[in-house]
C-alpha atoms as a PDB file:
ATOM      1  CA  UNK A   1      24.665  34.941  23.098  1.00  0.00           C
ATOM      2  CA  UNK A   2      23.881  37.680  20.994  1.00  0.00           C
ATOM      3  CA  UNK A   3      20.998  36.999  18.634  1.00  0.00           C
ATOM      4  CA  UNK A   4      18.796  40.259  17.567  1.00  0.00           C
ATOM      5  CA  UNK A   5      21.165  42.988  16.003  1.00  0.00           C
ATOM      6  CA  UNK A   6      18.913  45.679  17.042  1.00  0.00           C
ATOM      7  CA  UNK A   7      19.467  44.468  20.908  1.00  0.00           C
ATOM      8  CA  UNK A   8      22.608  44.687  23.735  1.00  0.00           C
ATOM      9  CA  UNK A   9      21.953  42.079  26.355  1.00  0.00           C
ATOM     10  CA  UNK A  10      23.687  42.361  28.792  1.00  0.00           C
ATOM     11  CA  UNK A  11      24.190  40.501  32.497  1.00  0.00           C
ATOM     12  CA  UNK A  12      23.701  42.699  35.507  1.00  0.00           C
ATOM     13  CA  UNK A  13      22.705  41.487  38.794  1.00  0.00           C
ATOM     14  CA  UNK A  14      20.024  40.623  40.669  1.00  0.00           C
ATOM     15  CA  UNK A  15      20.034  44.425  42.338  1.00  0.00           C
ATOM     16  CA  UNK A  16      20.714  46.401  39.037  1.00  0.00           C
ATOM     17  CA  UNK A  17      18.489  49.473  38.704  1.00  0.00           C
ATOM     18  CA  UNK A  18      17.178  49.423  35.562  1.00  0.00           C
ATOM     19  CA  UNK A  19      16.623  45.269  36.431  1.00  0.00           C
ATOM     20  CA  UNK A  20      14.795  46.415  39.506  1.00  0.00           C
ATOM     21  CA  UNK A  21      12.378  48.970  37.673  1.00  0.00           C
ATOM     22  CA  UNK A  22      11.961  46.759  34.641  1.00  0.00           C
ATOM     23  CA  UNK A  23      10.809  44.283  37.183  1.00  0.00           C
ATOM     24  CA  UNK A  24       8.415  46.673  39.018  1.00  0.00           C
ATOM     25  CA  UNK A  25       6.644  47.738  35.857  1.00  0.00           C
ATOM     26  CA  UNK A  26       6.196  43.807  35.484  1.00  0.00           C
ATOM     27  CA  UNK A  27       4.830  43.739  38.823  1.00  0.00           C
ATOM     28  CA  UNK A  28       2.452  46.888  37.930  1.00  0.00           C
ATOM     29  CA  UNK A  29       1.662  44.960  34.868  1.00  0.00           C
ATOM     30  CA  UNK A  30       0.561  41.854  36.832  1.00  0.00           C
ATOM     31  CA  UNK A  31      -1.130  44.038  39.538  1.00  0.00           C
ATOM     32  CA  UNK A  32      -3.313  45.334  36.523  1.00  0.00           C
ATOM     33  CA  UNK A  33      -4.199  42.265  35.045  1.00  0.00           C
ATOM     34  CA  UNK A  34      -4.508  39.831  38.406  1.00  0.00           C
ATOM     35  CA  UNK A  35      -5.851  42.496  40.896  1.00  0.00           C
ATOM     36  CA  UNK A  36      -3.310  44.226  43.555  1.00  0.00           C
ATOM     37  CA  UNK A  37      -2.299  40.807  45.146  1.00  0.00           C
ATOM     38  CA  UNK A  38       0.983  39.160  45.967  1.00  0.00           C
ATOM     39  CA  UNK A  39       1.722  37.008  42.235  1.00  0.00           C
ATOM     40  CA  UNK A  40       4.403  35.148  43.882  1.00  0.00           C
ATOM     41  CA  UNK A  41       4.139  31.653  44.671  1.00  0.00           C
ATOM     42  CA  UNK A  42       6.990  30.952  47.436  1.00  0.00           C
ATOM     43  CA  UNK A  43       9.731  33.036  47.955  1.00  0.00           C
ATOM     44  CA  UNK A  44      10.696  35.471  45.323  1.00  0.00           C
ATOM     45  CA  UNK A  45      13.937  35.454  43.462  1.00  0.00           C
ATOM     46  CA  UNK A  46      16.595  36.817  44.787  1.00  0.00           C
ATOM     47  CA  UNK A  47      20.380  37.686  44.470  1.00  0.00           C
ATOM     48  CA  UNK A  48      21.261  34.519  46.343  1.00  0.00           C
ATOM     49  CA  UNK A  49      19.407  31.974  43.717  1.00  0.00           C
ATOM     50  CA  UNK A  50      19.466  33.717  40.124  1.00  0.00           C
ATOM     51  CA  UNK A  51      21.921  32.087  38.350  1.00  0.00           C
ATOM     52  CA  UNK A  52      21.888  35.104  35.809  1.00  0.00           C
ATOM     53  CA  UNK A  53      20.096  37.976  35.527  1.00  0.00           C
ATOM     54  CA  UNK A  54      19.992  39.768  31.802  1.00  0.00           C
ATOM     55  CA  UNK A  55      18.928  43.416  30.636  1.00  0.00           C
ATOM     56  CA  UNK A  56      18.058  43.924  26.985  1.00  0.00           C
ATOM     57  CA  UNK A  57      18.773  47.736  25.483  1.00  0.00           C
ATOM     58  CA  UNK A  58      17.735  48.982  21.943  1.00  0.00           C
ATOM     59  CA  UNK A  59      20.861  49.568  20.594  1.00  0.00           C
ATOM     60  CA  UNK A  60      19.156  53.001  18.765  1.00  0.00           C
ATOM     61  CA  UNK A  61      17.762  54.677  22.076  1.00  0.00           C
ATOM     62  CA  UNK A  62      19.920  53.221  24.586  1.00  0.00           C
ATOM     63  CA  UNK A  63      16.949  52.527  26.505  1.00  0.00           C
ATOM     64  CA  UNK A  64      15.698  49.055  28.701  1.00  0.00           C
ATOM     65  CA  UNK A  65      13.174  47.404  26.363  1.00  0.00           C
ATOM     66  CA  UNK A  66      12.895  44.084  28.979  1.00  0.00           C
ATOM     67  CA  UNK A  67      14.653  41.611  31.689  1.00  0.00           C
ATOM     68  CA  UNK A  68      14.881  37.925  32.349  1.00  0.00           C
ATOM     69  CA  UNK A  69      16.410  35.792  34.741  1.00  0.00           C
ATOM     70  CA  UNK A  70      17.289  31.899  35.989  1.00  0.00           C
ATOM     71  CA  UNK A  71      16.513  30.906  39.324  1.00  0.00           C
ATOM     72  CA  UNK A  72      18.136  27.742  40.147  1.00  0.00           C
ATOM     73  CA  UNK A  73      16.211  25.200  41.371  1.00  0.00           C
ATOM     74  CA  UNK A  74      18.726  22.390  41.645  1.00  0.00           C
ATOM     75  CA  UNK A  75      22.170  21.893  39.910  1.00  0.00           C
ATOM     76  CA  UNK A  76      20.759  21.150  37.169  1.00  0.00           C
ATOM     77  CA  UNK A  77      16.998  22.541  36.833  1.00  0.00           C
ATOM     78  CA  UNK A  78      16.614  26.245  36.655  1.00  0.00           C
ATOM     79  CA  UNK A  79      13.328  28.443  36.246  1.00  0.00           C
ATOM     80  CA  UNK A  80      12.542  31.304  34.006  1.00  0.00           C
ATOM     81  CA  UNK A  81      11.732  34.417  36.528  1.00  0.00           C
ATOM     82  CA  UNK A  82      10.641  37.803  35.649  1.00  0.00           C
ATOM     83  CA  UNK A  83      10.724  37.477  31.415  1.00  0.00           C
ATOM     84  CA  UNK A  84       9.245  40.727  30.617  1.00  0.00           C
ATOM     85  CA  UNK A  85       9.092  43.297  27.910  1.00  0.00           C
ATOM     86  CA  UNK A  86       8.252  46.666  28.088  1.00  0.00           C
ATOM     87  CA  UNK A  87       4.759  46.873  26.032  1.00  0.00           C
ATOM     88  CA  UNK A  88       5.421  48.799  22.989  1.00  0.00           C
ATOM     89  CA  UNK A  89       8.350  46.733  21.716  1.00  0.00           C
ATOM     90  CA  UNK A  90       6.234  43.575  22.051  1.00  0.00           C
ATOM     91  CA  UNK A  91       6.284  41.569  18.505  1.00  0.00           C
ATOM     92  CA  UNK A  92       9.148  42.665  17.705  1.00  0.00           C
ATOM     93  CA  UNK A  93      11.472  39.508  18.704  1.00  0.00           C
ATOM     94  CA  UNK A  94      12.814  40.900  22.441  1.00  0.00           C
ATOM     95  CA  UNK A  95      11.381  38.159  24.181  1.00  0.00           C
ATOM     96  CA  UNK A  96      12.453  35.794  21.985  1.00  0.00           C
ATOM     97  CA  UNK A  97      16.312  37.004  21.984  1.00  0.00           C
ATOM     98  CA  UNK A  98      16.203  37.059  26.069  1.00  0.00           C
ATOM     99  CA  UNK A  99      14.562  33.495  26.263  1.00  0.00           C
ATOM    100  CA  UNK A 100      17.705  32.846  23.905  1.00  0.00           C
ATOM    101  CA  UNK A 101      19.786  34.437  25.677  1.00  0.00           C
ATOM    102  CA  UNK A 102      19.088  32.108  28.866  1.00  0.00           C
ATOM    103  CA  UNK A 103      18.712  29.437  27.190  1.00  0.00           C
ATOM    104  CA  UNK A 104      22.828  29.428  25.973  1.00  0.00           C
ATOM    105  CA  UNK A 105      23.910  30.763  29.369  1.00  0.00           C
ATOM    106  CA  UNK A 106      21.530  27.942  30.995  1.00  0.00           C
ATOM    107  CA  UNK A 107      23.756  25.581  28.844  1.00  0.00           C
ATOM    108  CA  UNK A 108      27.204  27.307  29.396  1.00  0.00           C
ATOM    109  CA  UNK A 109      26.138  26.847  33.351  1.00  0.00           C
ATOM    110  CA  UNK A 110      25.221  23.410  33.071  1.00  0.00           C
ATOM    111  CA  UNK A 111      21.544  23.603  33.723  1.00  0.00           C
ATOM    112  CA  UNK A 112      20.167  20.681  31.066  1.00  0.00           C
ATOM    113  CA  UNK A 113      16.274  21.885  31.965  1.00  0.00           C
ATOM    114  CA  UNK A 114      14.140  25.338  32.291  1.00  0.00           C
ATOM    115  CA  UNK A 115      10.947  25.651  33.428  1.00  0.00           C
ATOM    116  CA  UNK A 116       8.548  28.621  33.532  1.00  0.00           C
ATOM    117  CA  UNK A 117       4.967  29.122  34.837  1.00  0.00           C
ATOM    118  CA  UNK A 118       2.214  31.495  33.215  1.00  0.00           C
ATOM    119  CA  UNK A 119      -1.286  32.499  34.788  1.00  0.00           C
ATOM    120  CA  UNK A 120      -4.792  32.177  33.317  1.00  0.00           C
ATOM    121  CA  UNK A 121      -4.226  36.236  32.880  1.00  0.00           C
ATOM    122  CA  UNK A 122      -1.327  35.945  30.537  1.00  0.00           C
ATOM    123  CA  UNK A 123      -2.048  34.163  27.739  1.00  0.00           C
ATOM    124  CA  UNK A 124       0.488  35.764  25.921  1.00  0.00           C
ATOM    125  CA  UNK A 125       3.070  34.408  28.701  1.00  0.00           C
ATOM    126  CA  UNK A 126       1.568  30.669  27.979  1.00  0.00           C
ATOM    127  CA  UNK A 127       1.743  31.078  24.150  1.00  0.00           C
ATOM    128  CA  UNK A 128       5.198  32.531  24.318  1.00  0.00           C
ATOM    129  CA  UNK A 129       6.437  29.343  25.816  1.00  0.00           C
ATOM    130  CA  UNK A 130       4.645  27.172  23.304  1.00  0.00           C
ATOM    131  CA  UNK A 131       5.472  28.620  20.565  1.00  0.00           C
ATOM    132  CA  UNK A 132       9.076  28.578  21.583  1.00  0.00           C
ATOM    133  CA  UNK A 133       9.298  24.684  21.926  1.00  0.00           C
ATOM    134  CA  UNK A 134       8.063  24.183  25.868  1.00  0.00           C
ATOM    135  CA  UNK A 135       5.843  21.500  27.080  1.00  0.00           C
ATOM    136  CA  UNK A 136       3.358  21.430  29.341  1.00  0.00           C
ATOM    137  CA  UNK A 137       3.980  19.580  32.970  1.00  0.00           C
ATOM    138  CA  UNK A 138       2.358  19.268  35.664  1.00  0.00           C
ATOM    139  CA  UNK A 139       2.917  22.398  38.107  1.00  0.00           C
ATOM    140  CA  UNK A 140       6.174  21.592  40.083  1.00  0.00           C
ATOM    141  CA  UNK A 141       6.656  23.371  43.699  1.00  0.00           C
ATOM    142  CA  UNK A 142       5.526  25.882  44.521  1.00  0.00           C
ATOM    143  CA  UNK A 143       2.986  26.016  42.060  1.00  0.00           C
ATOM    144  CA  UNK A 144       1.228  22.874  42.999  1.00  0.00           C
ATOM    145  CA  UNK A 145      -2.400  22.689  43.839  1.00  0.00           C
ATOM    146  CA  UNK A 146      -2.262  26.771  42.562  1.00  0.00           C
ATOM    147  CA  UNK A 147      -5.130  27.633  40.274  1.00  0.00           C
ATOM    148  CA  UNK A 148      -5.211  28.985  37.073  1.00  0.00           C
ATOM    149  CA  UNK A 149      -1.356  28.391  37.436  1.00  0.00           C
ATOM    150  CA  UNK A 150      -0.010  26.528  34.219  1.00  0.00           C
ATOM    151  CA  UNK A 151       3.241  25.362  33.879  1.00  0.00           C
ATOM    152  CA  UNK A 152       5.849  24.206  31.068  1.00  0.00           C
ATOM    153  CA  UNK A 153       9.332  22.925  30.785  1.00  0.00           C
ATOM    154  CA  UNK A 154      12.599  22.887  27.875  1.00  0.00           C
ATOM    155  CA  UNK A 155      15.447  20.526  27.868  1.00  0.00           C
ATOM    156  CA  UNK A 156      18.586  22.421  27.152  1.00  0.00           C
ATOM    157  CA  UNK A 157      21.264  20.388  24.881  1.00  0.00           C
ATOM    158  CA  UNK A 158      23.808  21.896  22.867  1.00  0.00           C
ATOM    159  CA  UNK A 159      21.109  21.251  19.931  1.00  0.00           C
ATOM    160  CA  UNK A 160      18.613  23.138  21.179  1.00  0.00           C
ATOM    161  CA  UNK A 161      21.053  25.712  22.480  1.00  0.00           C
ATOM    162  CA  UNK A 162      22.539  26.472  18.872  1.00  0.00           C
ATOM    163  CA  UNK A 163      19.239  26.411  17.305  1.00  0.00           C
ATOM    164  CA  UNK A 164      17.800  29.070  19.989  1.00  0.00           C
ATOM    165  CA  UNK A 165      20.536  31.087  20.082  1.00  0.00           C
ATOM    166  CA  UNK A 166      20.791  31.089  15.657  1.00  0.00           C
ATOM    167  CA  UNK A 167      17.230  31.938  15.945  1.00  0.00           C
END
């Protein structure tokens, strides 16, 4: 699971601390770029429907440098929920080795497709997924009929698995 040398990932769940404030300075982040508003469409994750929650540390400071987790959709269908990385290690392949990350524990769970949704205010977010092989869909519940709300999805193989995780 393991792909950036410089990184720990590690699982912790849902209600981890460091998961939890990594996740409010997402929220801050959002509230910043959005307006103070409520970003969630539907219910918000929770304990009860992430499939797998993971932390990334610099192995050098010891400190949280970002979070990501699955939210399981159906058995087989799972959606990317809270990637984020702490600002001033952006570029320098965190992202990239979470979204790896989930991808092989996606496929060690069985999940054969991830989606993720991005807002017209992070067009980082929406080149992130393109860049790392997602499509564009149509916005699946409960993004549907949501403005400015754009929407992508992966197949996960044991090809594409291997290839993420190598990257």
């Amino acid at each position: 699971m393991q792909t950036n040398p410089r990184l720990n990932i590690r699982h912790v769940t849902w209600s981890n601390p460091v998961g939890a404030d990594l996740r409010a300075a997402q929220q801050a982040e959002l509230d910043a770029r959005f307006g103070s508003a409520d970003h969630e469409s539907g219910a918000p994750p929770s304990e009860a429907d992430t499939a797998v929650f993971l932390v990334a540390y610099d192995k050098g400071s010891g400190q949280p440098v970002g979070c990501g987790g699955l939210r399981l959709l159906d058995s087989t269908t799972a959606e990317i929920k809270r990637l984020y990385v702490v600002p001033y290690t952006r570029g320098s392949g965190v992202a990239s080795s979470i979204l790896a990350s989930l991808e092989a524990e996606a496929f060690a769970q069985g999940i054969t497709r991830i989606t993720a949704e991005a807002g017209s205010a992070q067009p980082d977010g929406r080149n992130f997924y393109e860049n790392s092989g997602f499509d564009a869909v149509s916005n699946f519940s409960p993004y549907v009929g949501v403005e400015h709300s754009y929407c992508y999805a992966k197949t996960i193989d044991s090809h594409s698995a291997a290839h993420t995780a190598m990257a």
